[in-house]
PDB file of N, CA and C in Angstrom:
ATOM      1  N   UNK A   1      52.477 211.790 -46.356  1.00  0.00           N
ATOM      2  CA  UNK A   1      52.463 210.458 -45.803  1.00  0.00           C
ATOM      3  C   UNK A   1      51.983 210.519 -44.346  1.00  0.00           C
ATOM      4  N   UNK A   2      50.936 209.415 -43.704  1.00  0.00           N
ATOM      5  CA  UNK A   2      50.693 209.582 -42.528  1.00  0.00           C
ATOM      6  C   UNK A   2      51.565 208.600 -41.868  1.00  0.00           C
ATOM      7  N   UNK A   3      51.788 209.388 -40.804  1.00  0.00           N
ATOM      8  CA  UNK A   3      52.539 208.869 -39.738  1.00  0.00           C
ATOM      9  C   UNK A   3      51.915 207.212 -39.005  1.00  0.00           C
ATOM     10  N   UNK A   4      52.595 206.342 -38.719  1.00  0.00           N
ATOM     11  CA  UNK A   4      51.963 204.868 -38.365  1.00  0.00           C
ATOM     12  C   UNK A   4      51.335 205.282 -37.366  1.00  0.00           C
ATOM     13  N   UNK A   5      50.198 204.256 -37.150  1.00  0.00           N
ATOM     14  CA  UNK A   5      49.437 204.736 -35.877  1.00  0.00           C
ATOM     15  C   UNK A   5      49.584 203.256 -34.694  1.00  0.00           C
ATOM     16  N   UNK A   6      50.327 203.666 -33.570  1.00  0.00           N
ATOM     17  CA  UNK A   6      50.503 202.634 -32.838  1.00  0.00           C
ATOM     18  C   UNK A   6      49.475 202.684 -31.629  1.00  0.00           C
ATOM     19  N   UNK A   7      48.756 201.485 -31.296  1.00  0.00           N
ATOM     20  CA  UNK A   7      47.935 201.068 -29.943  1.00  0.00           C
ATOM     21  C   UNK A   7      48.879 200.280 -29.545  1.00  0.00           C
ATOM     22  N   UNK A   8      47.971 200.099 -28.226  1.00  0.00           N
ATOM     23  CA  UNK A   8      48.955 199.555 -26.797  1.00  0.00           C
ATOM     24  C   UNK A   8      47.296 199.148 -25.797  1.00  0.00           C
ATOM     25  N   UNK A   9      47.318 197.703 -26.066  1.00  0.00           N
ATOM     26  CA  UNK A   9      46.306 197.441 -25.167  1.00  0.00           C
ATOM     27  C   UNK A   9      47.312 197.055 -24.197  1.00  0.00           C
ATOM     28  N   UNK A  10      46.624 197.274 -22.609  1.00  0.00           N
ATOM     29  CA  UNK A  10      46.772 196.882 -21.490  1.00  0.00           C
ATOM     30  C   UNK A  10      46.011 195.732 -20.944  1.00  0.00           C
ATOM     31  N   UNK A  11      46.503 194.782 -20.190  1.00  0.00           N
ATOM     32  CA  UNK A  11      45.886 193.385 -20.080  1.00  0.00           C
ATOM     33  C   UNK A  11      46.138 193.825 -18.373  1.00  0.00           C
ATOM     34  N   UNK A  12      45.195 194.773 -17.385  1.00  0.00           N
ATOM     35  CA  UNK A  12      45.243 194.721 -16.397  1.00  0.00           C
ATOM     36  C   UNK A  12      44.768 193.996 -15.486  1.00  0.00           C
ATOM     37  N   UNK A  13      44.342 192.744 -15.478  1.00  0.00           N
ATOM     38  CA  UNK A  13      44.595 191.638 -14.983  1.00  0.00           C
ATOM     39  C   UNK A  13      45.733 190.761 -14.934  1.00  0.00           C
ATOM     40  N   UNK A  14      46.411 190.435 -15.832  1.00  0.00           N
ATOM     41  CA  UNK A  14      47.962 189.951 -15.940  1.00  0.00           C
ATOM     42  C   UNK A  14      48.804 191.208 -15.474  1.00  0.00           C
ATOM     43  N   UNK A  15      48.950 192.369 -15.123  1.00  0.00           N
ATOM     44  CA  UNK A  15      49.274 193.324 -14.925  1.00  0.00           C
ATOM     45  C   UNK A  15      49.320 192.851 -13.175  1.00  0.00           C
ATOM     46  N   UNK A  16      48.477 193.000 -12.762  1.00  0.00           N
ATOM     47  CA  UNK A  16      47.523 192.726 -11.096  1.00  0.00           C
ATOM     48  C   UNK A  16      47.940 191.090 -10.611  1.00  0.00           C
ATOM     49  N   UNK A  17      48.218 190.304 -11.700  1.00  0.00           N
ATOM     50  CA  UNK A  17      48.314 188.927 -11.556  1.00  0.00           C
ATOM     51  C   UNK A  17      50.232 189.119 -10.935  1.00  0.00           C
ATOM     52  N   UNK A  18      50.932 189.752 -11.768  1.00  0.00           N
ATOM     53  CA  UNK A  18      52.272 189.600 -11.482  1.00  0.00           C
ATOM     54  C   UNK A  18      52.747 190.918 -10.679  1.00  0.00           C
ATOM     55  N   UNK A  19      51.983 192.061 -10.251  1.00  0.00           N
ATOM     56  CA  UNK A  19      51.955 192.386  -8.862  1.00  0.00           C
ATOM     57  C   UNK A  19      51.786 191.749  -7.845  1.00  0.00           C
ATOM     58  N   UNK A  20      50.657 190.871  -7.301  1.00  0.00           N
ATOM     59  CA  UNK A  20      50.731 190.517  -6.501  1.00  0.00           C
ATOM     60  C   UNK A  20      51.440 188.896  -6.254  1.00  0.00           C
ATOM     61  N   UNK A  21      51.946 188.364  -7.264  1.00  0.00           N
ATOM     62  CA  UNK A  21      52.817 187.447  -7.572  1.00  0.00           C
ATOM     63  C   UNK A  21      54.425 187.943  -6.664  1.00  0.00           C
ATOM     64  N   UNK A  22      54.460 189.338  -7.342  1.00  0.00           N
ATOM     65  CA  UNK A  22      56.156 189.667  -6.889  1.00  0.00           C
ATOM     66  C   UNK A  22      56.028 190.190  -5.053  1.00  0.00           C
ATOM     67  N   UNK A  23      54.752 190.642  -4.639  1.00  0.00           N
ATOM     68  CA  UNK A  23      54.465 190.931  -3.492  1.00  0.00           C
ATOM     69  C   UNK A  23      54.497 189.892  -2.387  1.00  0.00           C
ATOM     70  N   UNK A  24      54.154 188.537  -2.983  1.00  0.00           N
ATOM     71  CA  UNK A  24      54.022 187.688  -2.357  1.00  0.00           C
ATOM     72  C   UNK A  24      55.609 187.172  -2.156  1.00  0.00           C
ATOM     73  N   UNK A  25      56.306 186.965  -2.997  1.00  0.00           N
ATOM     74  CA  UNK A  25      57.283 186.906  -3.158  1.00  0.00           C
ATOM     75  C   UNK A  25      58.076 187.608  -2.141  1.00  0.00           C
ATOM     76  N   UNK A  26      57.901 188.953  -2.268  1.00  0.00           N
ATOM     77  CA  UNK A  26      58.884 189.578  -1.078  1.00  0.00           C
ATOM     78  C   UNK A  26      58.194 189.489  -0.101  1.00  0.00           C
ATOM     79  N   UNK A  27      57.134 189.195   0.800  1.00  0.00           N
ATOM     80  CA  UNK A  27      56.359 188.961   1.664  1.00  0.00           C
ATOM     81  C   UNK A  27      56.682 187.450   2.524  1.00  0.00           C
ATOM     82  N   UNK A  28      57.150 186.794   1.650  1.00  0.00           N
ATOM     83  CA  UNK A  28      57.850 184.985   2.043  1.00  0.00           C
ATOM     84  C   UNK A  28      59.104 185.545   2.019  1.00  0.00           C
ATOM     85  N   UNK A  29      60.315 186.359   1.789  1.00  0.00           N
ATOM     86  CA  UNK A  29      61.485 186.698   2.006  1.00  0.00           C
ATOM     87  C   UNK A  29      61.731 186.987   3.262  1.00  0.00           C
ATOM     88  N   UNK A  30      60.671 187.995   4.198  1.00  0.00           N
ATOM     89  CA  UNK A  30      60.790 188.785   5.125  1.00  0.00           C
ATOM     90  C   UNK A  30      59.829 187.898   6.401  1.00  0.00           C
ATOM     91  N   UNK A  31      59.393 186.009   5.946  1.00  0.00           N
ATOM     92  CA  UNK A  31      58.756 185.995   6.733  1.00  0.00           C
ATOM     93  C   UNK A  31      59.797 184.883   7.855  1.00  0.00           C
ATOM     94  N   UNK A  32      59.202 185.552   9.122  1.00  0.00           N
ATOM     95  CA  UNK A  32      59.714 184.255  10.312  1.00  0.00           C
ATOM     96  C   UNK A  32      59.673 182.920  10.416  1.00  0.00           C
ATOM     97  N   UNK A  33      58.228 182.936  10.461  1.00  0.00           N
ATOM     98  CA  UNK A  33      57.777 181.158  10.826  1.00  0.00           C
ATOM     99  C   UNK A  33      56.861 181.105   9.741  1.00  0.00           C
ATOM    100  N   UNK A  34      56.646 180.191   9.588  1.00  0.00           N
ATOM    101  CA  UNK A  34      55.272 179.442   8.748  1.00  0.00           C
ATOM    102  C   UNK A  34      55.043 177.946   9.787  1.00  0.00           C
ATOM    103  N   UNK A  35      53.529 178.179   9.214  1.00  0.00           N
ATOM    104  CA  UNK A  35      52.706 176.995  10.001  1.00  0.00           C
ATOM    105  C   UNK A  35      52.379 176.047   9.012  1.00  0.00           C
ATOM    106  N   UNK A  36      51.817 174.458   9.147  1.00  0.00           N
ATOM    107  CA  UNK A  36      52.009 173.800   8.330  1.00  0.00           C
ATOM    108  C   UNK A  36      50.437 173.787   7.102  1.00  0.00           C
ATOM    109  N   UNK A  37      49.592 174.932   6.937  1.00  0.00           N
ATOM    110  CA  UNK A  37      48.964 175.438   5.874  1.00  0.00           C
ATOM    111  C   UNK A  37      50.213 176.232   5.109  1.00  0.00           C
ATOM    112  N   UNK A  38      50.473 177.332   5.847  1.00  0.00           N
ATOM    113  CA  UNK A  38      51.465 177.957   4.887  1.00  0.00           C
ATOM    114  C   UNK A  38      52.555 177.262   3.920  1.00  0.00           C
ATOM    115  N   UNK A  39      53.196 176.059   4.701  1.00  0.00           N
ATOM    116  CA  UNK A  39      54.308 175.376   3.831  1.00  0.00           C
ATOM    117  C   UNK A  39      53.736 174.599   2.818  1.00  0.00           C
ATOM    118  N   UNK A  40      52.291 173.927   3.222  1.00  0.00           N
ATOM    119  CA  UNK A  40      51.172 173.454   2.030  1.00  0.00           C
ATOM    120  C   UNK A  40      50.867 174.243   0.957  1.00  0.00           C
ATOM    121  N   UNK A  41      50.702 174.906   1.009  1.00  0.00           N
ATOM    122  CA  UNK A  41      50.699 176.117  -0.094  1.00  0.00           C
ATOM    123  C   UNK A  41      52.452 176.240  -0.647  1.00  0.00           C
ATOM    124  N   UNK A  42      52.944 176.705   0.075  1.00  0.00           N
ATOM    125  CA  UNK A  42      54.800 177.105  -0.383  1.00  0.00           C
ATOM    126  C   UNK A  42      54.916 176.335  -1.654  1.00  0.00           C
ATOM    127  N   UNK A  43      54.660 175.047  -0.968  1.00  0.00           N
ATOM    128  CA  UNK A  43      55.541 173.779  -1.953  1.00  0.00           C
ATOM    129  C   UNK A  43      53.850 173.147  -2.480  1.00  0.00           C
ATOM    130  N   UNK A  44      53.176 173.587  -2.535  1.00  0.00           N
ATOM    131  CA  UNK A  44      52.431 172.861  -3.519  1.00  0.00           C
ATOM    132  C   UNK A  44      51.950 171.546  -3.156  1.00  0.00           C
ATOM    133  N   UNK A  45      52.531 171.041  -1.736  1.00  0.00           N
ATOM    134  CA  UNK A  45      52.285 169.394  -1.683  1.00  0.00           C
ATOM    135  C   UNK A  45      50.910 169.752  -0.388  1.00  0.00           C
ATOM    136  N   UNK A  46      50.318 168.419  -0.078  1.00  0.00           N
ATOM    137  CA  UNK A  46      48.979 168.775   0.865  1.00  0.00           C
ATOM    138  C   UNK A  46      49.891 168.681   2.266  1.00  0.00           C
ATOM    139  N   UNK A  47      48.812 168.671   2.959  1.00  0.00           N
ATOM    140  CA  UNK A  47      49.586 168.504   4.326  1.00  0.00           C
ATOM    141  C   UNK A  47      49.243 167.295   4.992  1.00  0.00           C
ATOM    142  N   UNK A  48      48.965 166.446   4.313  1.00  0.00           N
ATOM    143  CA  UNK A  48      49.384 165.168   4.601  1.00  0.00           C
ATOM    144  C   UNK A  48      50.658 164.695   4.148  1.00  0.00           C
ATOM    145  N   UNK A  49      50.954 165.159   2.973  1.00  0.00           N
ATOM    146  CA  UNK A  49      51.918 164.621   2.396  1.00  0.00           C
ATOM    147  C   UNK A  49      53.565 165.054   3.373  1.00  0.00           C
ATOM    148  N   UNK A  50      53.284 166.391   3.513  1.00  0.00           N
ATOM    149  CA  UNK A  50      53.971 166.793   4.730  1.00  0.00           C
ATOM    150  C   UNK A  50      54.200 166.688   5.597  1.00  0.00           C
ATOM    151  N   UNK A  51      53.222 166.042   6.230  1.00  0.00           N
ATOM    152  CA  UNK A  51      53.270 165.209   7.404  1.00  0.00           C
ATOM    153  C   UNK A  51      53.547 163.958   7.418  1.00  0.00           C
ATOM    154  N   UNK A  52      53.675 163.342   6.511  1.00  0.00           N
ATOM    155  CA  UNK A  52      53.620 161.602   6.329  1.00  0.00           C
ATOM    156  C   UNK A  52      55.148 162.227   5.751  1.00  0.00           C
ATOM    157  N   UNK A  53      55.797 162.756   4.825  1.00  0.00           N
ATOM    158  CA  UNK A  53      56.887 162.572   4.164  1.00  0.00           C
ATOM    159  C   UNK A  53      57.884 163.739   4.507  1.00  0.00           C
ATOM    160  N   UNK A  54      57.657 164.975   4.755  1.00  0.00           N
ATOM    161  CA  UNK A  54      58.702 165.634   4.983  1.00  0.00           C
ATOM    162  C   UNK A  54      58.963 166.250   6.182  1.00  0.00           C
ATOM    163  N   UNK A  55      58.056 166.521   7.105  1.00  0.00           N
ATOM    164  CA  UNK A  55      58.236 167.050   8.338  1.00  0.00           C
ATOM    165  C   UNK A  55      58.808 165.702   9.507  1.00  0.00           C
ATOM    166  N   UNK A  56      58.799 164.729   9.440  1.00  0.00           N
ATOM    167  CA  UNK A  56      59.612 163.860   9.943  1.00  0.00           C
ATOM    168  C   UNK A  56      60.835 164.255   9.581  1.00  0.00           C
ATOM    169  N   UNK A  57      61.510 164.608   8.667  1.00  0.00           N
ATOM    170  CA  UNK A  57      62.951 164.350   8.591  1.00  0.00           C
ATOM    171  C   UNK A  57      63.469 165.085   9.392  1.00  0.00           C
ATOM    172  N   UNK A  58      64.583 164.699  10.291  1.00  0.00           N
ATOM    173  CA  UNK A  58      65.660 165.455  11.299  1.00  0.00           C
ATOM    174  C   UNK A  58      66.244 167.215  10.199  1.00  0.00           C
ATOM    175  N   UNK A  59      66.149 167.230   8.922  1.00  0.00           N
ATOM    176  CA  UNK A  59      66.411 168.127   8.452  1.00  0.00           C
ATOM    177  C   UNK A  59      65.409 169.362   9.036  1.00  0.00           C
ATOM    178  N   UNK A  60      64.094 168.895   8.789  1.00  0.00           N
ATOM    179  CA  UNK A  60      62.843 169.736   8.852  1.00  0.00           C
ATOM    180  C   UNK A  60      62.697 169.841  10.839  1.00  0.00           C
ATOM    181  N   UNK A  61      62.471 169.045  10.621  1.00  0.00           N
ATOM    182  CA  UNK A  61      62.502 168.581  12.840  1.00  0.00           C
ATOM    183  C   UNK A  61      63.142 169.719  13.337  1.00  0.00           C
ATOM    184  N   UNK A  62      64.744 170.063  13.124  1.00  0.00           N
ATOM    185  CA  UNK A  62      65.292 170.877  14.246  1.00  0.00           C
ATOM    186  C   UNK A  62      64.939 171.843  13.918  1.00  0.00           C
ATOM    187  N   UNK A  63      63.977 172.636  12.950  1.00  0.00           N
ATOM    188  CA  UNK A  63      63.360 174.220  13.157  1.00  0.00           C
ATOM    189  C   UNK A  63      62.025 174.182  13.241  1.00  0.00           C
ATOM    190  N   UNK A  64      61.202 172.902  13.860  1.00  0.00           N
ATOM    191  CA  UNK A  64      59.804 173.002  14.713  1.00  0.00           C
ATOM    192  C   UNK A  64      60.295 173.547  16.460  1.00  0.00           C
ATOM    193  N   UNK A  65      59.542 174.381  16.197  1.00  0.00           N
ATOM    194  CA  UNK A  65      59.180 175.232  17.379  1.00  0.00           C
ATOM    195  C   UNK A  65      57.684 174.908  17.408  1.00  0.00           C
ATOM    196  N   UNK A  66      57.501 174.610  18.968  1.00  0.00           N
ATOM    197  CA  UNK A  66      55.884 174.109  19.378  1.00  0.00           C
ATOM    198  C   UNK A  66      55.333 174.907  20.370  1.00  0.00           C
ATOM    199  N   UNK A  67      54.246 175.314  20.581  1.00  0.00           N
ATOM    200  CA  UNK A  67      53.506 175.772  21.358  1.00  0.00           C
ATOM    201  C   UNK A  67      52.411 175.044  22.095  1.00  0.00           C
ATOM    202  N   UNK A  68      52.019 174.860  22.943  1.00  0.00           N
ATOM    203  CA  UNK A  68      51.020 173.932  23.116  1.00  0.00           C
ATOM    204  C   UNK A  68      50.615 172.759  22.152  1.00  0.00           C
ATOM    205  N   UNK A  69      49.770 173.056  21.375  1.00  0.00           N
ATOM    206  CA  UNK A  69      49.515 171.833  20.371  1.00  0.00           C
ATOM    207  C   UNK A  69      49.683 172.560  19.100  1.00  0.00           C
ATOM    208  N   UNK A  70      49.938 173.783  18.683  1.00  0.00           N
ATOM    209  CA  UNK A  70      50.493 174.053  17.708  1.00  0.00           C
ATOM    210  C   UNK A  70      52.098 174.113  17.647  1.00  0.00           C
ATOM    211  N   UNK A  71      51.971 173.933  16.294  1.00  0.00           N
ATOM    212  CA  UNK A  71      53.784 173.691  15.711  1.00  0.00           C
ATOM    213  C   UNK A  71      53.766 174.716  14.475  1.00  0.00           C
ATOM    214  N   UNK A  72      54.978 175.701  14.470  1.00  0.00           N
ATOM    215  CA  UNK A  72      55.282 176.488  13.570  1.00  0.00           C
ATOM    216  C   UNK A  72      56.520 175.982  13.072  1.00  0.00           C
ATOM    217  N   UNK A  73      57.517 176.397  12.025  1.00  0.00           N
ATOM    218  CA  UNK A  73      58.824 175.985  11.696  1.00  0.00           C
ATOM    219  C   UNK A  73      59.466 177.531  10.902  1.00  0.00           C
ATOM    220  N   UNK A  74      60.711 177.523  11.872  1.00  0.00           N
ATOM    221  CA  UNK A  74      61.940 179.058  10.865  1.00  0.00           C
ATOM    222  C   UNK A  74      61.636 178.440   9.764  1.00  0.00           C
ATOM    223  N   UNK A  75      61.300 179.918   8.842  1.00  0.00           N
ATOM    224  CA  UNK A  75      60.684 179.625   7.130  1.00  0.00           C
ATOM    225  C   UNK A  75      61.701 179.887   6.550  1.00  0.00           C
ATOM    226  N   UNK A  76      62.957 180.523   6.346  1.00  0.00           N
ATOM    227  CA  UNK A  76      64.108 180.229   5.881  1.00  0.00           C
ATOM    228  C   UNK A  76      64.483 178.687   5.772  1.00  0.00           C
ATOM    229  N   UNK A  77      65.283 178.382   7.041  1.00  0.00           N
ATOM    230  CA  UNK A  77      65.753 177.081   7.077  1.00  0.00           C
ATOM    231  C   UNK A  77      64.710 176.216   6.721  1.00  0.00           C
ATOM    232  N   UNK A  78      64.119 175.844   7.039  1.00  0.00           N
ATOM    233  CA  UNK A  78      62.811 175.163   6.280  1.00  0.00           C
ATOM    234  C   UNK A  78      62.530 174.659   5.186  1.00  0.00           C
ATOM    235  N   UNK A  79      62.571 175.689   4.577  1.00  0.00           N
ATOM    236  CA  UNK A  79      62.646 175.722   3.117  1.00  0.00           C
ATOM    237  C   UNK A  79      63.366 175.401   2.250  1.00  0.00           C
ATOM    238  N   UNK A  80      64.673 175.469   2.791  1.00  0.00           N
ATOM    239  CA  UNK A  80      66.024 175.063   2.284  1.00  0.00           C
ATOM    240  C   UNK A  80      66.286 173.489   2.495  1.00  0.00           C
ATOM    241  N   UNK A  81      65.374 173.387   4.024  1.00  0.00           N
ATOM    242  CA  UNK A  81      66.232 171.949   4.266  1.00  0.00           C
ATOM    243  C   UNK A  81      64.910 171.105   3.339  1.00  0.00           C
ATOM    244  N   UNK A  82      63.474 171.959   2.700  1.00  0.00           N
ATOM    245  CA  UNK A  82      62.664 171.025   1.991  1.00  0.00           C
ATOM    246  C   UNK A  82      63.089 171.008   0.739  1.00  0.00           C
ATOM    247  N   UNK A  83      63.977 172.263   0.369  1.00  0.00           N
ATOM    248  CA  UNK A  83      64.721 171.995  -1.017  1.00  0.00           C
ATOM    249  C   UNK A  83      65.621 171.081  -0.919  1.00  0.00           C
ATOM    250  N   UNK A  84      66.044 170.848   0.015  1.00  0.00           N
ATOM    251  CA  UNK A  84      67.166 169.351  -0.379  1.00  0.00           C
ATOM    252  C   UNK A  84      67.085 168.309   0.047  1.00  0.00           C
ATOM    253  N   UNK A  85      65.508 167.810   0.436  1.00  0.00           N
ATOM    254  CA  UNK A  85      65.250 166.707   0.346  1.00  0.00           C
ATOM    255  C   UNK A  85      64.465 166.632  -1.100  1.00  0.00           C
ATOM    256  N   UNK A  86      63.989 167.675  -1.730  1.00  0.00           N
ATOM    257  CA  UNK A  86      63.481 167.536  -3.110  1.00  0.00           C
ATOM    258  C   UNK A  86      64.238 166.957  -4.081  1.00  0.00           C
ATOM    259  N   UNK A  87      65.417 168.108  -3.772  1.00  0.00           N
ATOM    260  CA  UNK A  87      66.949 167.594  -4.900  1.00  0.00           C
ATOM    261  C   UNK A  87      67.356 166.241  -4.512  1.00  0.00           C
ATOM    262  N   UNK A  88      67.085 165.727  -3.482  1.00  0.00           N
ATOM    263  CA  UNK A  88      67.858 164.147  -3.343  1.00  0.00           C
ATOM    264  C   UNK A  88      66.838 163.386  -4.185  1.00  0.00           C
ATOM    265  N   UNK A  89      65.822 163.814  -4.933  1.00  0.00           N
ATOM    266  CA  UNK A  89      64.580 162.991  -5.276  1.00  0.00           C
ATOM    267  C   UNK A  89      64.785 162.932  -6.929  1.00  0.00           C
ATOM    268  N   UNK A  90      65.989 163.517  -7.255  1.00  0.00           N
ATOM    269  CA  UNK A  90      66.534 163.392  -8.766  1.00  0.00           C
ATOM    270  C   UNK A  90      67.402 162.102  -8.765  1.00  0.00           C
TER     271      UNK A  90
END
């Protein structure tokens, strides 16, 4: 009797896709500030929308830090205080 013969394709693109998925991931764990491209990207919304709807709120407000005419925001708190203006949206 012959023994079964098992293959194993590799899909190294989906491989490469969720490397640099989990990289990114720990890369936004370890980061300080984000600027308001970066939080456009984070959350998926434009940066108008961010600007017209969530960076006004006193939640988001007290972790802008400004520099001349640029504005960065702590990407921890940030994030948290944009997660719970999301959750109030249920």
């Amino acid at each position: 009797m012959l023994p079964p013969k098992v293959t194993i394709e590799i899909d190294e693109k989906a491989i490469q896709d969720q490397i640099e998925k989990q990289i990114q991931s720990q890369v936004h764990h370890q980061q300080l500030l984000a600027d308001i491209n970066m939080l456009s990207e984070i959350t998926c919304m434009s940066v108008r929308y961010l600007e017209d709807e969530i960076l006004p709120d006193p939640r988001v407000k007290l972790h802008e830090r400004r520099r001349n005419r640029k504005r960065w925001w702590l990407y921890k708190p940030t994030i948290e205080a944009i997660a719970n203006i999301v959750d109030e949206w249920q």
